[in-house]
C-alpha atoms as a PDB file:
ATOM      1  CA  UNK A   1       8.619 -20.901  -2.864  1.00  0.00           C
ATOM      2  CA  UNK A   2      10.372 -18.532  -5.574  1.00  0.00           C
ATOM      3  CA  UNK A   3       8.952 -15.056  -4.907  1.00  0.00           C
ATOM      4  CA  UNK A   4       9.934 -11.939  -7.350  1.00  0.00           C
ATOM      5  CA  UNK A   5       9.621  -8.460  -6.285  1.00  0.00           C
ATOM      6  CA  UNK A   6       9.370  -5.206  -8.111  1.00  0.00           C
ATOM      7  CA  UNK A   7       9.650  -2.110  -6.170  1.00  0.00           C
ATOM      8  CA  UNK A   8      11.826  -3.369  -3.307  1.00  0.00           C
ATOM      9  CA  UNK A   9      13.300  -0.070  -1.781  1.00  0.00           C
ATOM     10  CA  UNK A  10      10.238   1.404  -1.441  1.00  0.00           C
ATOM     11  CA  UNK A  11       8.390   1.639   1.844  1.00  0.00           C
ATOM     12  CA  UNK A  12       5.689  -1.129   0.842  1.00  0.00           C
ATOM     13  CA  UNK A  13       8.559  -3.280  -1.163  1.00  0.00           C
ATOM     14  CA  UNK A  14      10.821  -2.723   2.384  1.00  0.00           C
ATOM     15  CA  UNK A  15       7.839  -3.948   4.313  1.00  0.00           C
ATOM     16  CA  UNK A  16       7.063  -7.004   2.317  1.00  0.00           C
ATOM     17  CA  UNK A  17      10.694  -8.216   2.302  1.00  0.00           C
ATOM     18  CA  UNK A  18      10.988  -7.856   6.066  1.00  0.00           C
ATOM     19  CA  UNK A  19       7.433 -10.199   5.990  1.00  0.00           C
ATOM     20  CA  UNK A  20       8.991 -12.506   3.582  1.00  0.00           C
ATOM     21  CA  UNK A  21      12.146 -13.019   5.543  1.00  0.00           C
ATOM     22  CA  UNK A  22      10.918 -13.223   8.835  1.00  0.00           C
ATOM     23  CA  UNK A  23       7.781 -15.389   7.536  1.00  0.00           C
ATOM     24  CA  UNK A  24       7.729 -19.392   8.910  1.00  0.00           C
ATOM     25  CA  UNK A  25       7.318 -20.204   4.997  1.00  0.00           C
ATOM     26  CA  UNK A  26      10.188 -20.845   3.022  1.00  0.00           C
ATOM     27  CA  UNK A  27      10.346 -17.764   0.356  1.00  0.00           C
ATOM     28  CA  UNK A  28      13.465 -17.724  -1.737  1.00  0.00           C
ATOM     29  CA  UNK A  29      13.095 -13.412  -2.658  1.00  0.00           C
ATOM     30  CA  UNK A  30      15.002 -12.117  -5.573  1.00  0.00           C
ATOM     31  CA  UNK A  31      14.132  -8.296  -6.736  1.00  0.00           C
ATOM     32  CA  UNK A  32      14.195  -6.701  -9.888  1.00  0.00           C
ATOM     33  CA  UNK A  33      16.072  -3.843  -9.935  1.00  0.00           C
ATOM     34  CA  UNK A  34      16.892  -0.919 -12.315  1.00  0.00           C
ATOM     35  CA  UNK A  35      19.939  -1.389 -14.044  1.00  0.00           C
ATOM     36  CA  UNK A  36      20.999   2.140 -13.038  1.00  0.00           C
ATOM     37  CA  UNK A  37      19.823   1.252  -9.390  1.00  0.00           C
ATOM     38  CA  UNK A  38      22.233  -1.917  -8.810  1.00  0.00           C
ATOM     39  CA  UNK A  39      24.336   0.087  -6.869  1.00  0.00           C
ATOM     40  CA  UNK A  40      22.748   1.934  -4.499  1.00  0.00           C
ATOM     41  CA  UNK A  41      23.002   1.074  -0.893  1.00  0.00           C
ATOM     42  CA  UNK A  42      19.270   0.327  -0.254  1.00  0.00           C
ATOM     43  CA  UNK A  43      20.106  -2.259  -3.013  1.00  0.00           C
ATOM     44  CA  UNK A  44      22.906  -3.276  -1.118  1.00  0.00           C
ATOM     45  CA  UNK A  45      20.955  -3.786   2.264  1.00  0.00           C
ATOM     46  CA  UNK A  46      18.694  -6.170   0.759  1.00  0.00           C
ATOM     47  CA  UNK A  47      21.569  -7.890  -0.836  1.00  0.00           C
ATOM     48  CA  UNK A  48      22.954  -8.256   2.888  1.00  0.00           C
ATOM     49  CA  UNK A  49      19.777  -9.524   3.874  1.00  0.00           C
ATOM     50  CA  UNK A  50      19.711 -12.837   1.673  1.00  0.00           C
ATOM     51  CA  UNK A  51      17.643 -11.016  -1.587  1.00  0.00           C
ATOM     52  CA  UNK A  52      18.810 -12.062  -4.771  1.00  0.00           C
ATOM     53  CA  UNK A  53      19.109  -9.007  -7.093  1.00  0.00           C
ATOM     54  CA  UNK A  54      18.535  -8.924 -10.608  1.00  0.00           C
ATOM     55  CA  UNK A  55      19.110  -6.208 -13.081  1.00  0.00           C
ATOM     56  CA  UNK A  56      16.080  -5.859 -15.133  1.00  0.00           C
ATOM     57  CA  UNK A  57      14.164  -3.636 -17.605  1.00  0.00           C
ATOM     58  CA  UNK A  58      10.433  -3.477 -17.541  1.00  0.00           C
ATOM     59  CA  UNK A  59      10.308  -1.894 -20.814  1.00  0.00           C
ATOM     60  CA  UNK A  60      13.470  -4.129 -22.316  1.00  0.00           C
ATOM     61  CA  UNK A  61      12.999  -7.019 -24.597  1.00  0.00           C
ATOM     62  CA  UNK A  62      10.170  -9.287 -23.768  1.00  0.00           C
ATOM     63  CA  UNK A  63      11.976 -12.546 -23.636  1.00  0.00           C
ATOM     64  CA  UNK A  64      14.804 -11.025 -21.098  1.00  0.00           C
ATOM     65  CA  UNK A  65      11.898 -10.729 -18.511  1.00  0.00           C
ATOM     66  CA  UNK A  66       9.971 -14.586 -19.253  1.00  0.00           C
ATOM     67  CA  UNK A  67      13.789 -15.570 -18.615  1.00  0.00           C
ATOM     68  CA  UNK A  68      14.147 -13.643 -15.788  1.00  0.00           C
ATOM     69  CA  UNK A  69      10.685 -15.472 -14.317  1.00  0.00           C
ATOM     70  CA  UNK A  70      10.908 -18.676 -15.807  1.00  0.00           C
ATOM     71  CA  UNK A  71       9.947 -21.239 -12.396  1.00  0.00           C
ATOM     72  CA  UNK A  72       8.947 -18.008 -10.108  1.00  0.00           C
ATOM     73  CA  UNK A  73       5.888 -19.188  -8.165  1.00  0.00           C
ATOM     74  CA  UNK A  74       5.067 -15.179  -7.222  1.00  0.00           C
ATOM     75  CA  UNK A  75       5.572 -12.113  -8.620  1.00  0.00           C
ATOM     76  CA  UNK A  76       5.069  -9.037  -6.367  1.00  0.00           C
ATOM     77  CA  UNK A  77       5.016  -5.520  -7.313  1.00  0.00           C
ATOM     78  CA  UNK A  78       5.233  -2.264  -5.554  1.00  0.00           C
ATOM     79  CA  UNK A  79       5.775  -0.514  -8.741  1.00  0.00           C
ATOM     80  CA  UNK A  80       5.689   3.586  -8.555  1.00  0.00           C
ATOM     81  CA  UNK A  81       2.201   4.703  -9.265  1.00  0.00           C
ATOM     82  CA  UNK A  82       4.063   6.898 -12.476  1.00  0.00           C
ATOM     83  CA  UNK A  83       5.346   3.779 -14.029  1.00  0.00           C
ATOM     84  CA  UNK A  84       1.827   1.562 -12.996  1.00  0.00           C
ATOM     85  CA  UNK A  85       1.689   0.844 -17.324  1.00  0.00           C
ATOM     86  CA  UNK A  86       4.533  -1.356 -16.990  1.00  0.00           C
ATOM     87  CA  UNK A  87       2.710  -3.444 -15.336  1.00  0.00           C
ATOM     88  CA  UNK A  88       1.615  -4.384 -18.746  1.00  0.00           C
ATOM     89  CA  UNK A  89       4.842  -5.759 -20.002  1.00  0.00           C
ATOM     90  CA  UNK A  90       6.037  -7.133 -16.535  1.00  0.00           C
ATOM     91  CA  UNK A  91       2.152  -9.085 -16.200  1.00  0.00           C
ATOM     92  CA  UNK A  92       3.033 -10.278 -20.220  1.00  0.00           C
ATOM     93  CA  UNK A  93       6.363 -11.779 -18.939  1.00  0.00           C
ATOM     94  CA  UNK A  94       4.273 -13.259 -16.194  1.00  0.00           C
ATOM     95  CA  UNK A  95       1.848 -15.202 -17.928  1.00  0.00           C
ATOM     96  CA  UNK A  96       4.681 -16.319 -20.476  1.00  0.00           C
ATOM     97  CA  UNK A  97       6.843 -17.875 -17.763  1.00  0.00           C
ATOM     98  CA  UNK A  98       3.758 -19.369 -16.094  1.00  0.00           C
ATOM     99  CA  UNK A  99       3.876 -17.496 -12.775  1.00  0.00           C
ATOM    100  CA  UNK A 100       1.725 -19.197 -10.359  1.00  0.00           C
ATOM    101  CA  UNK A 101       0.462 -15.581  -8.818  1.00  0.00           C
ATOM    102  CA  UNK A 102       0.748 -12.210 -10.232  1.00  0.00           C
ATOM    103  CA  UNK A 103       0.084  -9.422  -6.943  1.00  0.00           C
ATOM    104  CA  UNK A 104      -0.383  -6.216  -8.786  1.00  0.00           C
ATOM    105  CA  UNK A 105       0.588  -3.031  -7.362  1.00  0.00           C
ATOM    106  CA  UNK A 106      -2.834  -1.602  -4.744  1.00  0.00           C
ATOM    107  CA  UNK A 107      -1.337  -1.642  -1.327  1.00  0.00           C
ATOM    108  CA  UNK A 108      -3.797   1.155  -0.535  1.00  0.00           C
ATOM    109  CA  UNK A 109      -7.274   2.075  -0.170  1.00  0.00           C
ATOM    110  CA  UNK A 110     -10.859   0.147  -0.820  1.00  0.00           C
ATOM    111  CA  UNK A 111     -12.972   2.100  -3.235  1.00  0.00           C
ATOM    112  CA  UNK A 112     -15.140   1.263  -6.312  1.00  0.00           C
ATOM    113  CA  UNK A 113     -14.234   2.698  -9.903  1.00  0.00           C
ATOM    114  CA  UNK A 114     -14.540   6.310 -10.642  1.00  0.00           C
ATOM    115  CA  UNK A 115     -13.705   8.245  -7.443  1.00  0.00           C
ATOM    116  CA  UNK A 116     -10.190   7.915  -7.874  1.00  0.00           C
ATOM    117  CA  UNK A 117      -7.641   8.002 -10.720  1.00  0.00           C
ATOM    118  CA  UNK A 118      -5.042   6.338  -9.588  1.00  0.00           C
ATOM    119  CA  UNK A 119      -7.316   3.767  -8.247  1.00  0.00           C
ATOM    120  CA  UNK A 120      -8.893   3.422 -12.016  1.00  0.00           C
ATOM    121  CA  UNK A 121      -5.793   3.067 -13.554  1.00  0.00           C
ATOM    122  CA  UNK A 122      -4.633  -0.004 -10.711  1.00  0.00           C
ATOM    123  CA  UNK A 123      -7.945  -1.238 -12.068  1.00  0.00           C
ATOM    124  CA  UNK A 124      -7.386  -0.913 -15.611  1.00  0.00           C
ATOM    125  CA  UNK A 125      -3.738  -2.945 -15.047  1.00  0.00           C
ATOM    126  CA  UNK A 126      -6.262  -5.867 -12.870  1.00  0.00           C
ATOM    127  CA  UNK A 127      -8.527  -5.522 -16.365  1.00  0.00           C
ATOM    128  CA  UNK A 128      -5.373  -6.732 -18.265  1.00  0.00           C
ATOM    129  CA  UNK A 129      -4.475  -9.431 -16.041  1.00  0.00           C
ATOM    130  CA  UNK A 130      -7.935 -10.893 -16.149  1.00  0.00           C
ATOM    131  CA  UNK A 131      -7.771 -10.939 -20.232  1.00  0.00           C
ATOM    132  CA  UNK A 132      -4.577 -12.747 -19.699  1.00  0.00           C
ATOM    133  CA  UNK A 133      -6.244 -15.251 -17.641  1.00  0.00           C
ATOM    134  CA  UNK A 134      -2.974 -14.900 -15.417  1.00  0.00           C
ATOM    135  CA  UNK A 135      -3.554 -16.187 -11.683  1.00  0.00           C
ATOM    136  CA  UNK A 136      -3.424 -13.579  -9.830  1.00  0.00           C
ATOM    137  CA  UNK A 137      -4.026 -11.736  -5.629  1.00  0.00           C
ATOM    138  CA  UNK A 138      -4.950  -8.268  -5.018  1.00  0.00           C
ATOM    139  CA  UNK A 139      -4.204  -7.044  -1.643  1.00  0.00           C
ATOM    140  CA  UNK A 140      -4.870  -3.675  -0.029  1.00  0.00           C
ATOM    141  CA  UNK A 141      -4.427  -2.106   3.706  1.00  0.00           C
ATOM    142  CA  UNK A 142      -5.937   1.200   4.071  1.00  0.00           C
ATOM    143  CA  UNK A 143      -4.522   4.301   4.807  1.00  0.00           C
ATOM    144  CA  UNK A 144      -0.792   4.079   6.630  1.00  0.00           C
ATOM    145  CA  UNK A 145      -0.578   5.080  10.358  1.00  0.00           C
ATOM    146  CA  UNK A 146       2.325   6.723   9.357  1.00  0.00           C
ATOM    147  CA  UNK A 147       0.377   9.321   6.945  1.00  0.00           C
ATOM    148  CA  UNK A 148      -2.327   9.950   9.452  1.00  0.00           C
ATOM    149  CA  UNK A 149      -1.417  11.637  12.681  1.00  0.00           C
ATOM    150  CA  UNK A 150      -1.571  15.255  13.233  1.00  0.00           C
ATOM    151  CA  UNK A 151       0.912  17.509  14.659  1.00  0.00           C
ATOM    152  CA  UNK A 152       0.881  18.521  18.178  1.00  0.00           C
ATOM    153  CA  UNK A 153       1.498  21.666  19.409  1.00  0.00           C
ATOM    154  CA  UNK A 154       4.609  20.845  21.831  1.00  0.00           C
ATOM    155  CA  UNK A 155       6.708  19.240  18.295  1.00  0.00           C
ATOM    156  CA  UNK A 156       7.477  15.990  20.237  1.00  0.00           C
ATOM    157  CA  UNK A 157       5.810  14.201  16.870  1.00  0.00           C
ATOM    158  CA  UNK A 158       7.780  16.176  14.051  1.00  0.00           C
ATOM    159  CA  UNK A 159      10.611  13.720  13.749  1.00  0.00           C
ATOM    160  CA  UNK A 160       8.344  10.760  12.765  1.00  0.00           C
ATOM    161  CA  UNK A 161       5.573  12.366  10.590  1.00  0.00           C
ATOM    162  CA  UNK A 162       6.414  12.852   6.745  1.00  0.00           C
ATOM    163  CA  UNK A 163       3.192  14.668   6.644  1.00  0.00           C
ATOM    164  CA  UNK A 164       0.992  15.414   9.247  1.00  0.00           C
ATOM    165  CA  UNK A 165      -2.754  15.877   8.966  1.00  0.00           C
ATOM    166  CA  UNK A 166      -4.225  18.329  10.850  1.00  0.00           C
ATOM    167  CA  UNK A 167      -7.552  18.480   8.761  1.00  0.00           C
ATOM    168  CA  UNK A 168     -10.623  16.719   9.522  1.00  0.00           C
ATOM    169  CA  UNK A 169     -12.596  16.099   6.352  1.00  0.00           C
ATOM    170  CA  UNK A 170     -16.656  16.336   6.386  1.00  0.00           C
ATOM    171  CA  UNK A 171     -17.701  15.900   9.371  1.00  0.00           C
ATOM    172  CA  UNK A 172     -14.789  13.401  11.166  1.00  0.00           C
ATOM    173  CA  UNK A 173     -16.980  10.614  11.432  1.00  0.00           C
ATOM    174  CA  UNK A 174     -16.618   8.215   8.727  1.00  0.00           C
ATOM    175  CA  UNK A 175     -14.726   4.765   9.875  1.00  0.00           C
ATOM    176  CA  UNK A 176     -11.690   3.960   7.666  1.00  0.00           C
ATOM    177  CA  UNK A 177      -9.208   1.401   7.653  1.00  0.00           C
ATOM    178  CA  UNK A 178      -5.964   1.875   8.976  1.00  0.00           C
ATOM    179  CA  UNK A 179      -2.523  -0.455   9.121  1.00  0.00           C
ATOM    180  CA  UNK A 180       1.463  -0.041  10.305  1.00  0.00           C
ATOM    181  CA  UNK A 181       3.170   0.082   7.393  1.00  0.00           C
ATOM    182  CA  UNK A 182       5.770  -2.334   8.918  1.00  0.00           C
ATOM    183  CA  UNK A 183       2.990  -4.750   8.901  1.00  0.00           C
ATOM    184  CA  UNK A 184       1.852  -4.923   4.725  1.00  0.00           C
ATOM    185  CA  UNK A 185       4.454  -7.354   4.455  1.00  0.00           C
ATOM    186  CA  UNK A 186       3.567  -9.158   7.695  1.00  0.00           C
ATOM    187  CA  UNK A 187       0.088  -9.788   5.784  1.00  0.00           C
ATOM    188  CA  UNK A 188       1.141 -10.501   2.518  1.00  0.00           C
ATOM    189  CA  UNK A 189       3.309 -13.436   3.219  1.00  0.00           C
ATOM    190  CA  UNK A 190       0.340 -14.908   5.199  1.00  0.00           C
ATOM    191  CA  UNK A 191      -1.556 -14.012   1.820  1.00  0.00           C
ATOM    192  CA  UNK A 192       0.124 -14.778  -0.876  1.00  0.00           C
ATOM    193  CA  UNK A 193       1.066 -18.579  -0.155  1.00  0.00           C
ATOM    194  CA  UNK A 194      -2.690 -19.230   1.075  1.00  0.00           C
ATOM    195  CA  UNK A 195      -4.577 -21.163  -1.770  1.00  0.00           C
ATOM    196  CA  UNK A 196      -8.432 -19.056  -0.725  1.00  0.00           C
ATOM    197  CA  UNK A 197      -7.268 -16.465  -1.997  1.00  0.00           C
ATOM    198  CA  UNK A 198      -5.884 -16.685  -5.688  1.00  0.00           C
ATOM    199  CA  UNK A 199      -7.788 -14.889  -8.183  1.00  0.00           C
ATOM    200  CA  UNK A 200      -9.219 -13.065  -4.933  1.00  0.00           C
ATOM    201  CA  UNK A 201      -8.967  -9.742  -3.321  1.00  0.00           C
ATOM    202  CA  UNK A 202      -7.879  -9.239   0.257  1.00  0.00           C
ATOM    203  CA  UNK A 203      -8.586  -6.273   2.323  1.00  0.00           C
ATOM    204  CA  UNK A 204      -5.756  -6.532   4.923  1.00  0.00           C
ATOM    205  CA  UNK A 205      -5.507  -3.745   7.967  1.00  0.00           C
ATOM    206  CA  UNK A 206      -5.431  -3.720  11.493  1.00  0.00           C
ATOM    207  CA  UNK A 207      -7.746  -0.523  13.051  1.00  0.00           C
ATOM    208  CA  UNK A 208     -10.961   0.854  11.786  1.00  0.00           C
ATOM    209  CA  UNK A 209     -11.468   4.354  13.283  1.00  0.00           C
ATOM    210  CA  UNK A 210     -12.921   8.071  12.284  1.00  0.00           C
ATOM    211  CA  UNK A 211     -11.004  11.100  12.220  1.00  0.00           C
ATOM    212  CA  UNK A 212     -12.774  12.055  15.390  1.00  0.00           C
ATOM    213  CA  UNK A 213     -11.769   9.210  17.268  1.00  0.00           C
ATOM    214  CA  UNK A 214      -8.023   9.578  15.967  1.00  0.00           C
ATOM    215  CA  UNK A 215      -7.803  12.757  17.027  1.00  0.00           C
ATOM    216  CA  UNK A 216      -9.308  12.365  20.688  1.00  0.00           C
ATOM    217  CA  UNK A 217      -6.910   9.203  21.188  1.00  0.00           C
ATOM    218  CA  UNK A 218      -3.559  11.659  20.162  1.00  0.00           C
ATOM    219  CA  UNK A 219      -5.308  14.255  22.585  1.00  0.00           C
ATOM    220  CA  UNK A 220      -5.754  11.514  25.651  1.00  0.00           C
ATOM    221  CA  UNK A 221      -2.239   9.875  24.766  1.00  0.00           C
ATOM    222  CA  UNK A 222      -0.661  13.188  24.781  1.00  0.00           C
ATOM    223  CA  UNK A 223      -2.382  15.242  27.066  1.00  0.00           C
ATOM    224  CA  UNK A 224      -2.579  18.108  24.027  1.00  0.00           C
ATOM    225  CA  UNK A 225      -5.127  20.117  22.218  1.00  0.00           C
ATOM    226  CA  UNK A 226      -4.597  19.694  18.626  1.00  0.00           C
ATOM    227  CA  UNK A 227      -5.131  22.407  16.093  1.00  0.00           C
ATOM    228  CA  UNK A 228      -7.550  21.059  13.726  1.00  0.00           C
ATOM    229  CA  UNK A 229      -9.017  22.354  10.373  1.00  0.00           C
ATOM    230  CA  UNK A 230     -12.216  21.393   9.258  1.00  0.00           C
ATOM    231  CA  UNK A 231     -12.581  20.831   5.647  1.00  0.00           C
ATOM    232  CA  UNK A 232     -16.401  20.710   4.485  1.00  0.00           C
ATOM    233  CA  UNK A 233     -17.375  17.856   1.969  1.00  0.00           C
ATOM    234  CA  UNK A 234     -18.307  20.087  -0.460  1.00  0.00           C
ATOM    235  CA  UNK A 235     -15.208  21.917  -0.358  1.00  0.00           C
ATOM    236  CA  UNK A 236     -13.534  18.335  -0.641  1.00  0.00           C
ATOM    237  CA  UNK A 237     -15.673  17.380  -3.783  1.00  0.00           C
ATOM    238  CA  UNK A 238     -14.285  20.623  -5.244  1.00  0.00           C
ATOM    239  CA  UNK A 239     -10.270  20.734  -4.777  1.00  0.00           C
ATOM    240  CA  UNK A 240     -10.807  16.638  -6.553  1.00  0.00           C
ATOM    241  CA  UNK A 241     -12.917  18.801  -8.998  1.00  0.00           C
ATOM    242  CA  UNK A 242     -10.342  21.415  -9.366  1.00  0.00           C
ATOM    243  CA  UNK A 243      -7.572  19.267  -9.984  1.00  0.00           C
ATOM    244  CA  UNK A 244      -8.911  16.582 -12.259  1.00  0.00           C
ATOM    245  CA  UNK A 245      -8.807  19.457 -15.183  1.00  0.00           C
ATOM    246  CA  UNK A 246      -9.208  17.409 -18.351  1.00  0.00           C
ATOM    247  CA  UNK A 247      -6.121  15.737 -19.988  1.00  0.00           C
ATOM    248  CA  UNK A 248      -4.179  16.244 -16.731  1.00  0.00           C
ATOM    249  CA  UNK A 249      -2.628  13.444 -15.928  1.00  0.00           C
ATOM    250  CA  UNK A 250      -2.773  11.902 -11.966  1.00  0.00           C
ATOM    251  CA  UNK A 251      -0.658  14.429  -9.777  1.00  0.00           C
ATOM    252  CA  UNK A 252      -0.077  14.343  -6.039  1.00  0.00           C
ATOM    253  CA  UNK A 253      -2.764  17.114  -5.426  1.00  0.00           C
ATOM    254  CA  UNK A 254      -5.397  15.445  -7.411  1.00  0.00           C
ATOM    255  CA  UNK A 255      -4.574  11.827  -5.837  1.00  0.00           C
ATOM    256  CA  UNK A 256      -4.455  13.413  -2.369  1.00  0.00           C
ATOM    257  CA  UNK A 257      -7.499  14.653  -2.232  1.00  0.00           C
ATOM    258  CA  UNK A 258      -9.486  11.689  -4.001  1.00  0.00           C
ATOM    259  CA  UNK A 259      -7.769   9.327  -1.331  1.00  0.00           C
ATOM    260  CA  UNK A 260     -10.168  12.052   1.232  1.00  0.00           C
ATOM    261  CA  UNK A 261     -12.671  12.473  -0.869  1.00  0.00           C
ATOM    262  CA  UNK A 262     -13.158   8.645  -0.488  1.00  0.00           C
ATOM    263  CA  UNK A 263     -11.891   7.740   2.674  1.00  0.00           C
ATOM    264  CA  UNK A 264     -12.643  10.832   4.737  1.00  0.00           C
ATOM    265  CA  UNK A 265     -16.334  11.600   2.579  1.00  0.00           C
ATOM    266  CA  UNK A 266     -17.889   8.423   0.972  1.00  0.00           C
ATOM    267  CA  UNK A 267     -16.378   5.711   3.921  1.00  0.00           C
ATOM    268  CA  UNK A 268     -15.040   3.516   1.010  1.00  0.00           C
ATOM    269  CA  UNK A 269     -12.381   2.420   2.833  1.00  0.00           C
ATOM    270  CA  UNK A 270     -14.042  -0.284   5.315  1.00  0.00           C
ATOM    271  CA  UNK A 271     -14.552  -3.515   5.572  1.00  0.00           C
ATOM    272  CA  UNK A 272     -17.989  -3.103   4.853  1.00  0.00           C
ATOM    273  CA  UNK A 273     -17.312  -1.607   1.508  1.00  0.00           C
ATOM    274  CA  UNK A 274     -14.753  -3.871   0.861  1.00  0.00           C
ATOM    275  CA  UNK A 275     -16.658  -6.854   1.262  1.00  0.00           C
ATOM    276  CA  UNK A 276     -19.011  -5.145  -1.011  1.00  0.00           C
ATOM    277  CA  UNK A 277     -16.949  -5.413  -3.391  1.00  0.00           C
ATOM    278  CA  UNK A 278     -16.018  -8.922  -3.431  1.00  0.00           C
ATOM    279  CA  UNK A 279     -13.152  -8.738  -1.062  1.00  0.00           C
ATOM    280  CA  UNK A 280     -12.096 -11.382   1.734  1.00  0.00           C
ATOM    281  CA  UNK A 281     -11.082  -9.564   4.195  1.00  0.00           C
ATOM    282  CA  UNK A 282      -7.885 -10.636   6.712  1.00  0.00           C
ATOM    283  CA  UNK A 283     -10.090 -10.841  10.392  1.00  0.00           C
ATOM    284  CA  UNK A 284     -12.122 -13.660   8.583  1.00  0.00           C
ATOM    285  CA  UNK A 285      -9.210 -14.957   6.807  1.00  0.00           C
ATOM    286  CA  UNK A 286      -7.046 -15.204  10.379  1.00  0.00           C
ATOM    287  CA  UNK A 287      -8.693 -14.683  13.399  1.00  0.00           C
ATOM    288  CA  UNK A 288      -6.713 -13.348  16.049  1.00  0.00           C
ATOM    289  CA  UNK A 289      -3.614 -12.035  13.613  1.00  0.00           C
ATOM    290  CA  UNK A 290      -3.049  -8.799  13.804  1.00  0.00           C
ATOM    291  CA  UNK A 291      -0.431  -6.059  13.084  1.00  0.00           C
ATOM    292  CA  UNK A 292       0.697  -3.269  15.788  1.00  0.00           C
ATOM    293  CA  UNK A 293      -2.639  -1.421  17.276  1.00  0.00           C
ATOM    294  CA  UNK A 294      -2.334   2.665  16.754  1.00  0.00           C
ATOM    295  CA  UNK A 295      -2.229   3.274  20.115  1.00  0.00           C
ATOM    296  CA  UNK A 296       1.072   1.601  19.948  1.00  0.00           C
ATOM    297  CA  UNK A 297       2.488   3.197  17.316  1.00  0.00           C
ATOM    298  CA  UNK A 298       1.764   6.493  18.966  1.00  0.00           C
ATOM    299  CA  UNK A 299       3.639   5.840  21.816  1.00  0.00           C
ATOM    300  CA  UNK A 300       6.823   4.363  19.646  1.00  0.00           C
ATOM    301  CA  UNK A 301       6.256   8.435  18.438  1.00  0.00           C
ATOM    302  CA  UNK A 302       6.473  10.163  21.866  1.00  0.00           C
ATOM    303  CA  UNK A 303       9.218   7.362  22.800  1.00  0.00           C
ATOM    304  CA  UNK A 304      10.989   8.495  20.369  1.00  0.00           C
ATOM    305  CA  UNK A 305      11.472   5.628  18.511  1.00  0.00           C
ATOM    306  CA  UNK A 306      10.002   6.220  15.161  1.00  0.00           C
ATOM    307  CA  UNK A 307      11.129   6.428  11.983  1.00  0.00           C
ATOM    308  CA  UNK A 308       9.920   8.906   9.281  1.00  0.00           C
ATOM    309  CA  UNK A 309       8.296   7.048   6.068  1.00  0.00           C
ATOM    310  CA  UNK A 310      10.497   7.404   3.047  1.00  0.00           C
ATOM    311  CA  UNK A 311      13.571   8.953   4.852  1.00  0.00           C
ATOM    312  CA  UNK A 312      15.840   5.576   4.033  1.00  0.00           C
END
């Protein structure tokens, strides 16, 4: 199966190789890379690994990229969420070469329309695939472990946290999906070649758990009392208020504080809501498979055998 990936040096593109390569199926990868980018050694690495690279221009001519796809089965993407509108050309290119299954860029959180911007304009791209009529798979996976523990006070967790969340938004007891990183790509190759669920989404994650209960499981593994900051709803409601000035386009403040707004506030981001809102959702889907717990990944921290996200 010929599988085509678009973002595959980032964390979620890195993850979805390693799924890919270590998957029982039999995906042949290539990823499209930046001309400018050809070089670089995390290009290189996935070269070593067996990934066919191709220089490519999202924005080029149209008929380089249905060339480029012409008897590709898959196209992934893990596009940046600045570039998310060329998504356009790169879902044109698509349907032109007859792509079997288009998997947009989501790879995050469950939530409805109009709580989040960046989630809008993901939907907006899914809007354009639909008028296509291009076969297509949405997947998301919640909120990364690796973007979700605190710091403690003794430092042992500084090493492995790009940013760690000491606040506890609302009231700390809203469930929300959580999932390893390392394991997106674990779930999308059991995804993507499964015939249930084309021109489906699929909520894919591995914990549900509050803030609350996050907090008191770093407190019992460590044996630490973490400094926490409570952050009110309302006060949530108004730094997304704040920073969605009009004309402003999405910014990492604004999309930050959506993301709590509707994972940490509302509870968007659960099963529940996902199957809502027409999502299958990976326990029903596969019984029994499952990514690393967070318990685990907590103690690969105080091991010290983490790695900090976006460091490579």
């Amino acid at each position: 199966m010929r599988v085509v990936i678009v973002g595959a040096t980032g964390e979620t593109g890195r993850s979805i190789v390693d799924g890919l390569v270590n998957s029982d199926a039999n995906y042949d990868i290539t990823a499209l890379i930046r001309p400018p980018s050809l070089d670089k050694p995390a290009v290189q690495s996935l070269k070593a690994r067996g990934v066919k690279i191709v220089g490519a221009d999202l924005q080029g001519p149209h008929d380089d990229l249905v060339d480029i796809l012409k008897g590709v089965d898959i196209v992934i993407s893990t596009i940046h969420y600045q570039a998310l509108n060329d998504e356009i050309f790169l879902s044109n290119a698509a349907k032109a070469a007859s792509v079997k299954r288009y998997v947009p860029c989501f790879w995050a959180t469950v939530g409805p329309r109009g709580i989040m911007q960046l989630r809008d304009a993901k939907e907006q791209i899914l809007d354009h695939i639909h008028r296509l009529r291009l076969p297509y798979t949405v997947i998301d996976v919640g909120w990364w472990y690796q973007i979700a523990l605190p710091r403690i006070p003794s430092g042992r967790f500084d090493y492995g946290l790009l940013a760690p969340q000491n606040k506890i938004f609302g009231a700390g007891n809203v469930p929300s999906a959580l999932t390893d990183v390392r394991d997106v790509g674990k779930y999308a190759a059991k995804i993507i070649s499964d015939p249930r669920t084309l021109n489906k989404k699929v909520f894919a994650f591995t914990e549900t758990m509050t803030q609350n209960q996050l907090f008191g499981l770093v407190e019992s593994m460590t044996g630490e009392k973490l400094e926490i900051t409570k952050v009110p709803a309302g006060e949530v409601e108004a730094k997304v208020a704040e920073a969605r000035k009009p004309g402003a386009a999405i910014n990492q403040a604004l999309a930050e504080y959506e993301y709590y707004n509707s994972w940490g506030v509302r509870g968007d981001n659960t099963p529940e809501c996902a199957k809502y809102l027409g999502y299958l959702v990976l326990d029903d889907l596969y019984p029994g498979f499952k990514g690393r717990t967070l318990d685990k990944f907590i103690q690969e921290i105080l091991d010290g055998n983490a790695t900090k996200v976006y460091s490579r």
